[in-house]
N, C-alpha and C. Protein backbone atom coordinates (compact mmCIF):
# COMPACT_ATOMS: atom_id res chain seq x y z
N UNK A 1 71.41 52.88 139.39
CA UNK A 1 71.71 51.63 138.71
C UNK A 1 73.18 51.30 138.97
N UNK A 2 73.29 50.36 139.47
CA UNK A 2 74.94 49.66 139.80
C UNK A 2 75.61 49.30 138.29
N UNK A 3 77.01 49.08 138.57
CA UNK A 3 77.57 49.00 137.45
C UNK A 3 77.38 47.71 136.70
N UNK A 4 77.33 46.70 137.35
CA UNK A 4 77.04 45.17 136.62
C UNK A 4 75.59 45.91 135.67
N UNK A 5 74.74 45.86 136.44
CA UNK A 5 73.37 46.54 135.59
C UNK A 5 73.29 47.12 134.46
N UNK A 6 73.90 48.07 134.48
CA UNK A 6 74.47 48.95 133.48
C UNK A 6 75.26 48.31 132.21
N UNK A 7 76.35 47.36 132.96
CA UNK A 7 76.95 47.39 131.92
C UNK A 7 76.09 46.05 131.17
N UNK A 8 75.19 44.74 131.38
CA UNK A 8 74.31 44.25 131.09
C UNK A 8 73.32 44.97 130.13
N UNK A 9 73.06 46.10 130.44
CA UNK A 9 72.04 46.78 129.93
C UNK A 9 72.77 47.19 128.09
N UNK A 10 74.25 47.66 128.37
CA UNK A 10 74.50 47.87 127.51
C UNK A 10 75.30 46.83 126.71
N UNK A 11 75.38 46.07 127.28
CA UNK A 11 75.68 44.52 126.38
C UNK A 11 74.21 44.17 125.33
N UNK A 12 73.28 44.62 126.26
CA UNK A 12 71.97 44.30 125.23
C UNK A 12 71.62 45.12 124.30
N UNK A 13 72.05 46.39 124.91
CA UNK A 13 71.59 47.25 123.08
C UNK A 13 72.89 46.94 122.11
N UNK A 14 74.16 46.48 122.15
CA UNK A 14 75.16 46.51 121.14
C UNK A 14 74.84 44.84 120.90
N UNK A 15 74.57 43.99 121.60
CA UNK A 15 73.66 42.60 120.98
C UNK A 15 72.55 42.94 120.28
N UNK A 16 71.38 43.76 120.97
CA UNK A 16 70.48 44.51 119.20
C UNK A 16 70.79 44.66 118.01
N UNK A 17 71.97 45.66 118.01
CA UNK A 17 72.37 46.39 117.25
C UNK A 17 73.42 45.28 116.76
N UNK A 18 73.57 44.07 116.68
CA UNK A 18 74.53 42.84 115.87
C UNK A 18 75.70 42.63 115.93
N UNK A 19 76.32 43.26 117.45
CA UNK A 19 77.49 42.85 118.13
C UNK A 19 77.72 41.90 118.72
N UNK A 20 78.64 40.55 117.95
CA UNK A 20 78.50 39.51 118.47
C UNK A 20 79.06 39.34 119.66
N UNK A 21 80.59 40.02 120.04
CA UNK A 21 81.36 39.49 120.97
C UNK A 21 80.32 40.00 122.44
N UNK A 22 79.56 41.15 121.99
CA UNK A 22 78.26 41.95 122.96
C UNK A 22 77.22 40.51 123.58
N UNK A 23 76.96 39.70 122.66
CA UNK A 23 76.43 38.68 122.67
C UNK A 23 76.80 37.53 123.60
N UNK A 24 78.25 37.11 122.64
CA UNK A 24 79.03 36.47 123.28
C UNK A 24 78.92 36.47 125.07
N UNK A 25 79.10 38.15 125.35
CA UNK A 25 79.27 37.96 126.66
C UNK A 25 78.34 37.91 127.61
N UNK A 26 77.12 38.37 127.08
CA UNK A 26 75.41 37.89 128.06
C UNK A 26 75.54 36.10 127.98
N UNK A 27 76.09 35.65 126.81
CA UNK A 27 75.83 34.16 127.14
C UNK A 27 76.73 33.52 128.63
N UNK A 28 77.99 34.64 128.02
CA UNK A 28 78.96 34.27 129.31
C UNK A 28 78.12 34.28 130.57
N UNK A 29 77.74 35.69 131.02
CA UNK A 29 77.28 35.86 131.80
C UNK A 29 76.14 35.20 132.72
N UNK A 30 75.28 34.61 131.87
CA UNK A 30 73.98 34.20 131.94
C UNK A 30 73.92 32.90 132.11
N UNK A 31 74.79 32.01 131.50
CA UNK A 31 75.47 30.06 131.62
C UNK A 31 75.14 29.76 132.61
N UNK A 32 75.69 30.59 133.85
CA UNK A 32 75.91 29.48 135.26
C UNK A 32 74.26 29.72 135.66
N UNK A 33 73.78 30.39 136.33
CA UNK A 33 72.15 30.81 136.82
C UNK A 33 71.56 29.91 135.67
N UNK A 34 71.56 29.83 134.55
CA UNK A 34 70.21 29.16 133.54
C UNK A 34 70.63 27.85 134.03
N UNK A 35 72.08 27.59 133.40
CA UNK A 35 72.63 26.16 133.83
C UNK A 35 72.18 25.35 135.21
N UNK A 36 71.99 25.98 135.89
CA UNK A 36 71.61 25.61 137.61
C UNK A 36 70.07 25.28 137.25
N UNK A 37 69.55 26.36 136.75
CA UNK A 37 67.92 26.37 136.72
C UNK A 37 67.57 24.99 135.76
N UNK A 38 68.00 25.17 134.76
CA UNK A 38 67.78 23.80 134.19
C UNK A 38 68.24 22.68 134.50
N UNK A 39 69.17 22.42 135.08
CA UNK A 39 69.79 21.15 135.82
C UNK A 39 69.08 20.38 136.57
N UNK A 40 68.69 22.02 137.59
CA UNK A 40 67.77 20.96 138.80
C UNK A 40 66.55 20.42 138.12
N UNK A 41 66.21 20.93 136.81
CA UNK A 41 64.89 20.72 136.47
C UNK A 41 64.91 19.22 135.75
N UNK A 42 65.93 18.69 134.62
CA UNK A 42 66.33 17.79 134.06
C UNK A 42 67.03 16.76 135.28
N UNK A 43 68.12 17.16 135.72
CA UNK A 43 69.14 16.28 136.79
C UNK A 43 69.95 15.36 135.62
N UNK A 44 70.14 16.10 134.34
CA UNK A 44 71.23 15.09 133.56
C UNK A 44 72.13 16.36 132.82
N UNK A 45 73.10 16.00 132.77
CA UNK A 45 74.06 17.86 132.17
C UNK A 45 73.97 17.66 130.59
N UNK A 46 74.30 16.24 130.28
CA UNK A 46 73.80 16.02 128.44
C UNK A 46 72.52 17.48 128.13
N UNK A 47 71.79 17.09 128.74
CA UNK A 47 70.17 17.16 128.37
C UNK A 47 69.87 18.32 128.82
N UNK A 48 70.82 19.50 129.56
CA UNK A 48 70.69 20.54 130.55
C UNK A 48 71.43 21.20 129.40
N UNK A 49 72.47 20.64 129.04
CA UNK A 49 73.73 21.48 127.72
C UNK A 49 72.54 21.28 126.76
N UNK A 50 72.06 20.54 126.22
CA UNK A 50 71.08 20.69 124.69
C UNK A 50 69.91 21.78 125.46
N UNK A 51 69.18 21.95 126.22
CA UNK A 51 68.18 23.13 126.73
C UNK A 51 68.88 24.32 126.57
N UNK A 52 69.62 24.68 127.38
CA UNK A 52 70.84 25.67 127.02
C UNK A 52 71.04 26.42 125.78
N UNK A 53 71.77 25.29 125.08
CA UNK A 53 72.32 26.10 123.83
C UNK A 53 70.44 26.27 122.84
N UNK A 54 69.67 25.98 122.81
CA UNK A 54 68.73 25.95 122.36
C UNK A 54 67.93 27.20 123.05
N UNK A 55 67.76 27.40 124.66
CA UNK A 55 67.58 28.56 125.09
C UNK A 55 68.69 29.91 124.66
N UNK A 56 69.94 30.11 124.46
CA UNK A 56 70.37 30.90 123.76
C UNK A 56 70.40 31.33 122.12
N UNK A 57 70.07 30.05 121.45
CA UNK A 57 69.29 30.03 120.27
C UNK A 57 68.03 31.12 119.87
N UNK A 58 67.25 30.36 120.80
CA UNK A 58 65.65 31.14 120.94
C UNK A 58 65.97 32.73 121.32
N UNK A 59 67.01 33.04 122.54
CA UNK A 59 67.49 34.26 123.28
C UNK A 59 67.87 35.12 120.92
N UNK A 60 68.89 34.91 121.20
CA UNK A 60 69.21 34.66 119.84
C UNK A 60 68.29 35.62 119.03
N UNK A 61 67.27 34.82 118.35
CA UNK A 61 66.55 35.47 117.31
C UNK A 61 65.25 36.05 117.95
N UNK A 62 65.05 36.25 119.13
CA UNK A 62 64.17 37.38 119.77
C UNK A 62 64.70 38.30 120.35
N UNK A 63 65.89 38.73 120.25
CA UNK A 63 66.70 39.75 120.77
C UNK A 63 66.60 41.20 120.59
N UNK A 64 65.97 41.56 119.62
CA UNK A 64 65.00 42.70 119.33
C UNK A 64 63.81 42.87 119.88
N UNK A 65 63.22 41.51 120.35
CA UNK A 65 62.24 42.30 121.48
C UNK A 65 62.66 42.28 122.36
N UNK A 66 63.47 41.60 123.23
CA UNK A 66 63.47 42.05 124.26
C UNK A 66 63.85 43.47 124.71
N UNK A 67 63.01 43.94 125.31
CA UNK A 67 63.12 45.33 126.28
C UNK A 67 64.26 45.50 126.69
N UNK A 68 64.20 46.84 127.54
CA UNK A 68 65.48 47.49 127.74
C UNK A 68 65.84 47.20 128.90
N UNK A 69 66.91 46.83 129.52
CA UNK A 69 67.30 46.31 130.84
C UNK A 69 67.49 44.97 131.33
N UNK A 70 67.26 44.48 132.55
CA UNK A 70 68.15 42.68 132.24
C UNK A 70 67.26 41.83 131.40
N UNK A 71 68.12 41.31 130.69
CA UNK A 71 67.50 40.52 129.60
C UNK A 71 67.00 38.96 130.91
N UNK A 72 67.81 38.73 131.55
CA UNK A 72 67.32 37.18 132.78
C UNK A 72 66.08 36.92 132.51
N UNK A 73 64.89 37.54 133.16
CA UNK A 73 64.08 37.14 132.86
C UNK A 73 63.28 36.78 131.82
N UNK A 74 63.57 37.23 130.73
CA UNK A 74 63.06 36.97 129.22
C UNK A 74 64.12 35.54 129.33
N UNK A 75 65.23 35.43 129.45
CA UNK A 75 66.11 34.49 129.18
C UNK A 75 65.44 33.23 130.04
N UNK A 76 65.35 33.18 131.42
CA UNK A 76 64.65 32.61 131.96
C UNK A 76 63.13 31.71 131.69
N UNK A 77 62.49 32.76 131.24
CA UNK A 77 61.03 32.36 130.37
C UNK A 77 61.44 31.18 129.25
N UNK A 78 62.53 31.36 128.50
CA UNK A 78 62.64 30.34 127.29
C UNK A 78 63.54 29.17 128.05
N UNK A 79 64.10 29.38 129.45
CA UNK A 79 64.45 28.16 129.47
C UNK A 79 63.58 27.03 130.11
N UNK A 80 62.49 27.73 131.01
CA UNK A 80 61.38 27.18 131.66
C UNK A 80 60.61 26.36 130.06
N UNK A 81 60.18 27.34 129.22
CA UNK A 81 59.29 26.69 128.20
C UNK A 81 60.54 25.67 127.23
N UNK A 82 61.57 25.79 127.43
CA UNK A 82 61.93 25.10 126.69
C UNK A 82 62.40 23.47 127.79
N UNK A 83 62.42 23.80 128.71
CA UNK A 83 62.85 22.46 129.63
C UNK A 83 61.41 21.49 130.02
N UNK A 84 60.34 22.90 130.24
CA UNK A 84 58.95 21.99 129.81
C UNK A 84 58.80 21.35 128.79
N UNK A 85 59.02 21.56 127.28
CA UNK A 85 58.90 20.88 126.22
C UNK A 85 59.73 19.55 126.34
N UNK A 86 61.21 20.18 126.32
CA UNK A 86 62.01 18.74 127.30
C UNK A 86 61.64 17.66 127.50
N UNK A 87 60.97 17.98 128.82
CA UNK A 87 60.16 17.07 130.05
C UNK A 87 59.01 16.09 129.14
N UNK A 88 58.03 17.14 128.22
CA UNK A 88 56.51 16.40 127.67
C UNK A 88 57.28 15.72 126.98
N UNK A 89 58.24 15.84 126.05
CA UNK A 89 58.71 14.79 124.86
C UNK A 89 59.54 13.50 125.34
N UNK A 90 60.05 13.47 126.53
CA UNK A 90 61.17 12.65 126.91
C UNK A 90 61.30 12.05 127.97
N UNK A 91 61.00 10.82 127.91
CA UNK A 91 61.08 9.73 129.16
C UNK A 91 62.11 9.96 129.91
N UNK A 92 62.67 10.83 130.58
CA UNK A 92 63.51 11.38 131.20
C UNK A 92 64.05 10.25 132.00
N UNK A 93 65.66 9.29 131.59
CA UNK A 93 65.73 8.69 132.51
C UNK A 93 66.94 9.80 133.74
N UNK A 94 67.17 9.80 135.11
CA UNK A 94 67.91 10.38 135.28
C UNK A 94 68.80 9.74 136.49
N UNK A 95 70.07 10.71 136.82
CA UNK A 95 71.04 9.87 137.60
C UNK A 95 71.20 11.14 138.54
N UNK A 96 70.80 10.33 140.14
CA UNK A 96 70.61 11.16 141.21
C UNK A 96 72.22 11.16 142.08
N UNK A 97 73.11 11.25 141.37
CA UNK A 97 74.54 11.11 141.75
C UNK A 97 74.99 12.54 142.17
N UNK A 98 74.72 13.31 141.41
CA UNK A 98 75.41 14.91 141.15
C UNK A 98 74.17 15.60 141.08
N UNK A 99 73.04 15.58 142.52
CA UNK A 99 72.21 16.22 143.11
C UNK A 99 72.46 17.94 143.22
N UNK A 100 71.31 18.67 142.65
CA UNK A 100 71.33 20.09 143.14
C UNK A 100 72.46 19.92 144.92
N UNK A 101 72.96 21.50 144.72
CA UNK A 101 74.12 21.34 146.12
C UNK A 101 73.00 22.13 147.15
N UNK A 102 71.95 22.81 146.64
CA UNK A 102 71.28 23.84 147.19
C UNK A 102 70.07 22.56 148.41
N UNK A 103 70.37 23.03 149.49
CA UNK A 103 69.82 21.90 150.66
C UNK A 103 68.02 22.83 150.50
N UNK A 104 67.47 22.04 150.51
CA UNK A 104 66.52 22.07 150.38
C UNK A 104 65.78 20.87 151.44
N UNK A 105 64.71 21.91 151.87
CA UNK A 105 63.72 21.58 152.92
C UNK A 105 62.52 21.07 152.72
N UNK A 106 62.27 19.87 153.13
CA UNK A 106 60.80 19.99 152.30
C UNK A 106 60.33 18.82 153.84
N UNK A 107 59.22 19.31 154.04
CA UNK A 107 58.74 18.41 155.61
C UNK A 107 57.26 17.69 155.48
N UNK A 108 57.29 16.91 155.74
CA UNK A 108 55.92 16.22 155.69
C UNK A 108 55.65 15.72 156.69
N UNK A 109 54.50 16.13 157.81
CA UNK A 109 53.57 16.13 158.56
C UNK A 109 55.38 15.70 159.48
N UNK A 110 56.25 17.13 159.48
CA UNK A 110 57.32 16.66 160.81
C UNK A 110 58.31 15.94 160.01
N UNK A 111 58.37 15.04 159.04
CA UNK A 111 59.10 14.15 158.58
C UNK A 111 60.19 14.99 157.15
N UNK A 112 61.30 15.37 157.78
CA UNK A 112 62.13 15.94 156.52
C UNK A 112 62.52 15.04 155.69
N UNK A 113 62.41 15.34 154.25
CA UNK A 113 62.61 14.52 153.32
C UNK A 113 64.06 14.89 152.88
N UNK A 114 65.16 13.79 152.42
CA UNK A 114 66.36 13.90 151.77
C UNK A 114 66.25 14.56 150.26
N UNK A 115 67.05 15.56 149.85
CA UNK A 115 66.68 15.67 148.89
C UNK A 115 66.97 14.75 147.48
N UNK A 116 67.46 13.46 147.72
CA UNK A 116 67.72 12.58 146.71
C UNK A 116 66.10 11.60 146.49
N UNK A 117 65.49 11.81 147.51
CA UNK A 117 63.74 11.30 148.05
C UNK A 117 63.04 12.36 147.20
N UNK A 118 63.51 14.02 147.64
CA UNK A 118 62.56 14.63 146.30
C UNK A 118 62.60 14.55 145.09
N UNK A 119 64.12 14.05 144.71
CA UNK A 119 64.11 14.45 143.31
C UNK A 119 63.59 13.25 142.36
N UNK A 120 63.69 11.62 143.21
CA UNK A 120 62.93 10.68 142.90
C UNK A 120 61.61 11.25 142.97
N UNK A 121 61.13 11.33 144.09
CA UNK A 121 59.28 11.82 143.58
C UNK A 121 59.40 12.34 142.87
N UNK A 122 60.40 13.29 142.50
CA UNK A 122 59.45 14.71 141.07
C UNK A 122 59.69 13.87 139.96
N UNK A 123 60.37 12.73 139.54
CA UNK A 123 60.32 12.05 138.80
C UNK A 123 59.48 11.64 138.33
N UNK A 124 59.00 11.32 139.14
CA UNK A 124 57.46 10.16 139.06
C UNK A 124 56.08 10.90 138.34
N UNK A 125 56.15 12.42 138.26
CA UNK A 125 55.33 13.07 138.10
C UNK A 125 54.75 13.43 136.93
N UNK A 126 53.84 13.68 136.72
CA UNK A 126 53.69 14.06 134.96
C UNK A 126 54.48 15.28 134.62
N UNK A 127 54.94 15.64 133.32
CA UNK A 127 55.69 16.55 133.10
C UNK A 127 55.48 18.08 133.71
N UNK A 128 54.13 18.51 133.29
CA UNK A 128 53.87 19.86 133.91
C UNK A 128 54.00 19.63 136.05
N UNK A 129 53.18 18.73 136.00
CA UNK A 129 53.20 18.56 137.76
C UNK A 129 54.82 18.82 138.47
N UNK A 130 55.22 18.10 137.32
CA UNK A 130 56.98 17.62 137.89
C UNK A 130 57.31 19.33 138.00
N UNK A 131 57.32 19.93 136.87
CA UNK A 131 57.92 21.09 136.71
C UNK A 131 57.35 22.25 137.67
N UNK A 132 56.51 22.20 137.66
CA UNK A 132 55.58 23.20 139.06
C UNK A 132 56.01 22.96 140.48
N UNK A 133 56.45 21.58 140.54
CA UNK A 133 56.47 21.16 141.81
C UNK A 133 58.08 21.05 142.26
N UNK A 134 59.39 21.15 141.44
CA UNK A 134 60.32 21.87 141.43
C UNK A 134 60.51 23.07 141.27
N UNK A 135 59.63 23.81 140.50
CA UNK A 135 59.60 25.45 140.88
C UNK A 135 59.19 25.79 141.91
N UNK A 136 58.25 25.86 142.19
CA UNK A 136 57.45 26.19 143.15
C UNK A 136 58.16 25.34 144.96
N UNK A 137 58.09 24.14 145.10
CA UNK A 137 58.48 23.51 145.91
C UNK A 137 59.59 23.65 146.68
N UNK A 138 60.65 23.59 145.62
CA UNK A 138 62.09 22.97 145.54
C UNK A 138 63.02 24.41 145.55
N UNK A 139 62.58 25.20 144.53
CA UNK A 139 63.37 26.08 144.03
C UNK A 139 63.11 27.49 144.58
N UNK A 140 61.61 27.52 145.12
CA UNK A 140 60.87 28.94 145.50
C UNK A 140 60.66 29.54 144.84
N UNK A 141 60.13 29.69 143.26
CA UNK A 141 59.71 30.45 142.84
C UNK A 141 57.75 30.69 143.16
N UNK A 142 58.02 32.33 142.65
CA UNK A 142 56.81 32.31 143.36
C UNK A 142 55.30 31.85 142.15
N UNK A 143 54.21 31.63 142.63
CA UNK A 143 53.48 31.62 141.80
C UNK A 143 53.15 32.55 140.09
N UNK A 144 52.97 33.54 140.04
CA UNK A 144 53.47 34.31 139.07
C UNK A 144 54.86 34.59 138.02
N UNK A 145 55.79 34.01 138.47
CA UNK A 145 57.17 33.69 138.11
C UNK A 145 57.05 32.78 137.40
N UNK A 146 56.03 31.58 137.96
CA UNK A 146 56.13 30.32 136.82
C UNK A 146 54.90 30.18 136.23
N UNK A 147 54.06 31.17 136.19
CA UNK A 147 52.57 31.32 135.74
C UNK A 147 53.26 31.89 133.85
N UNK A 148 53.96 33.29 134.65
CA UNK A 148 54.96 33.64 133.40
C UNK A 148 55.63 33.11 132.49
N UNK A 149 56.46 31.83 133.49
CA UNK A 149 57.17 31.12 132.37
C UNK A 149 57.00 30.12 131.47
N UNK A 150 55.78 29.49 132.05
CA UNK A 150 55.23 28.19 131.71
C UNK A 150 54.16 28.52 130.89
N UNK A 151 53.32 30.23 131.21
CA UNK A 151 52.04 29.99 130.46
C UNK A 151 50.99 29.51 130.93
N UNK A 152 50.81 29.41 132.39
CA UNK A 152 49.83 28.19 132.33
C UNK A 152 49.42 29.22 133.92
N UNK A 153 48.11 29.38 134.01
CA UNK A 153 47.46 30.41 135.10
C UNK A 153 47.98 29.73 136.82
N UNK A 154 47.83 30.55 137.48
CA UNK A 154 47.89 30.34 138.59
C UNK A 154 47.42 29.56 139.56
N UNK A 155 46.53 29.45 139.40
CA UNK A 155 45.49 28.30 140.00
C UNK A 155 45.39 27.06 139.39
N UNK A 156 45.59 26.93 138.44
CA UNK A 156 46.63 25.30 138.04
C UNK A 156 47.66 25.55 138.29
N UNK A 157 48.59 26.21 138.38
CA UNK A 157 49.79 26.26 139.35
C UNK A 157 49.49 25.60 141.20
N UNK A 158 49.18 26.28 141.73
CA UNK A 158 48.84 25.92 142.65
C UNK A 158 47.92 24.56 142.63
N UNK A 159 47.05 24.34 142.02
CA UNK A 159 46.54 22.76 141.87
C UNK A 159 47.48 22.04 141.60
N UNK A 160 48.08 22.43 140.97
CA UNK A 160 49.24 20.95 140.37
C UNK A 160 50.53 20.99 141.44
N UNK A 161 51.05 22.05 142.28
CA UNK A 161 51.56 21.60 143.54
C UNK A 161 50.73 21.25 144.67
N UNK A 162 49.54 21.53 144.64
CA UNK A 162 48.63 20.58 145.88
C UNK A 162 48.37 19.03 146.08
N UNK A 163 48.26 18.60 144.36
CA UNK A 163 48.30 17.29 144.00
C UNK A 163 49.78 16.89 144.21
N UNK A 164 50.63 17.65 143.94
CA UNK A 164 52.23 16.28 144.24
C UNK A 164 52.61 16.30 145.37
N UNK A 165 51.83 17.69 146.23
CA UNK A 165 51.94 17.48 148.14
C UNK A 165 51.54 16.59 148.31
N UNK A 166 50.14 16.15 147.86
CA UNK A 166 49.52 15.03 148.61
C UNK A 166 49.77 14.17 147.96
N UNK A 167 50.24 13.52 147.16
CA UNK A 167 51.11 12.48 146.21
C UNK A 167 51.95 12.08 147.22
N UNK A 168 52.83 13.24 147.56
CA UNK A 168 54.18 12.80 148.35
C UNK A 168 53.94 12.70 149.83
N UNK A 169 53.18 13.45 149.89
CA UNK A 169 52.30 12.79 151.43
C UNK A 169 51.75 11.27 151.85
N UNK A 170 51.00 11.14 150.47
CA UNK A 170 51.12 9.88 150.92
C UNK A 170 52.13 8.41 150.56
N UNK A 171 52.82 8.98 149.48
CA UNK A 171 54.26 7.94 149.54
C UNK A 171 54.98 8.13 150.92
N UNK A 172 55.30 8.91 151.37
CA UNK A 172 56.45 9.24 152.43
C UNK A 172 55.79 8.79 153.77
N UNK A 173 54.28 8.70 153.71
CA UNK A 173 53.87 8.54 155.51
C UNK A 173 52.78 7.16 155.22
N UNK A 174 53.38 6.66 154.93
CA UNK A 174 52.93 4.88 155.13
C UNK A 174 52.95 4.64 156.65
């Protein structure tokens, strides 16, 4: 076990055990990666800062279960379900100015799409579609990663990125 690991590990049992500044510093730690993850998912920082502090909230008062070792992925899980909830409640308007920096590939039949073109389509999408189809699509997570986070089986995973392929298939090749 490397030392970051370690010392993570033991930030989480003295956060168990009701050490705040212990606390304090997994949030430190943990900000930029969630912050990114939810950003690209929202594309507004208002609305990325309220997921956030609400995912460390939730982190917060389940902190006794979580298991022993990196807390990320438990942390991760509440920001997915909480940026999904997000998404179902909120006409999301958004501003494609201050685009994810992460270049992203996405090709249709030969034709590379800009990523200011994806992040309009994922717009357009119903909330769960939208969110599958930036995980999965955009971001690379793998099927099981967002089966986990979202709750929602695999094979509607994969259905609901087959439908916004061919969604965007056929917007993009008129």
């Amino acid at each position: 076990m490397n030392g970051e690991s370690q010392r993570i590990k033991d930030l989480l049992k003295e956060s168990q055990k009701g050490d705040e500044k212990s606390f304090e510093e997994l949030v430190h730690l943990f900000t930029p990666p969630l912050f990114r993850l939810i950003y690209q998912i929202t594309l507004n920082y208002a609305d990325t800062e309220e997921i956030l502090q609400e995912t460390f909230y939730r982190f917060f008062l389940a902190i006794k279960r979580v298991k022993e070792g990196d807390p990320f992925p438990f942390l991760r899980q509440i920001a997915l379900r909480r940026s999904y909830t997000f998404l179902k409640k909120r006409k999301v308007e958004i501003s494609f100015e201050d685009l994810p920096e992460e270049a992203v590939e996405l090709s249709i039949e030969g034709n590379f799409l800009e990523v200011k073109e994806i992040y309009q389509f994922a717009n357009t999408l119903p909330p769960k579609r939208r969110i599958v189809f930036i995980l999965r699509e955009i971001l690379g997570f793998d099927d099981s990663e967002i089966s986990k986070g979202l709750k929602i089986s695999e094979t509607t995973i994969r259905r609901h990125s087959q439908i916004a392929k061919e969604e965007l298939k056929k917007k993009f090749n008129k």
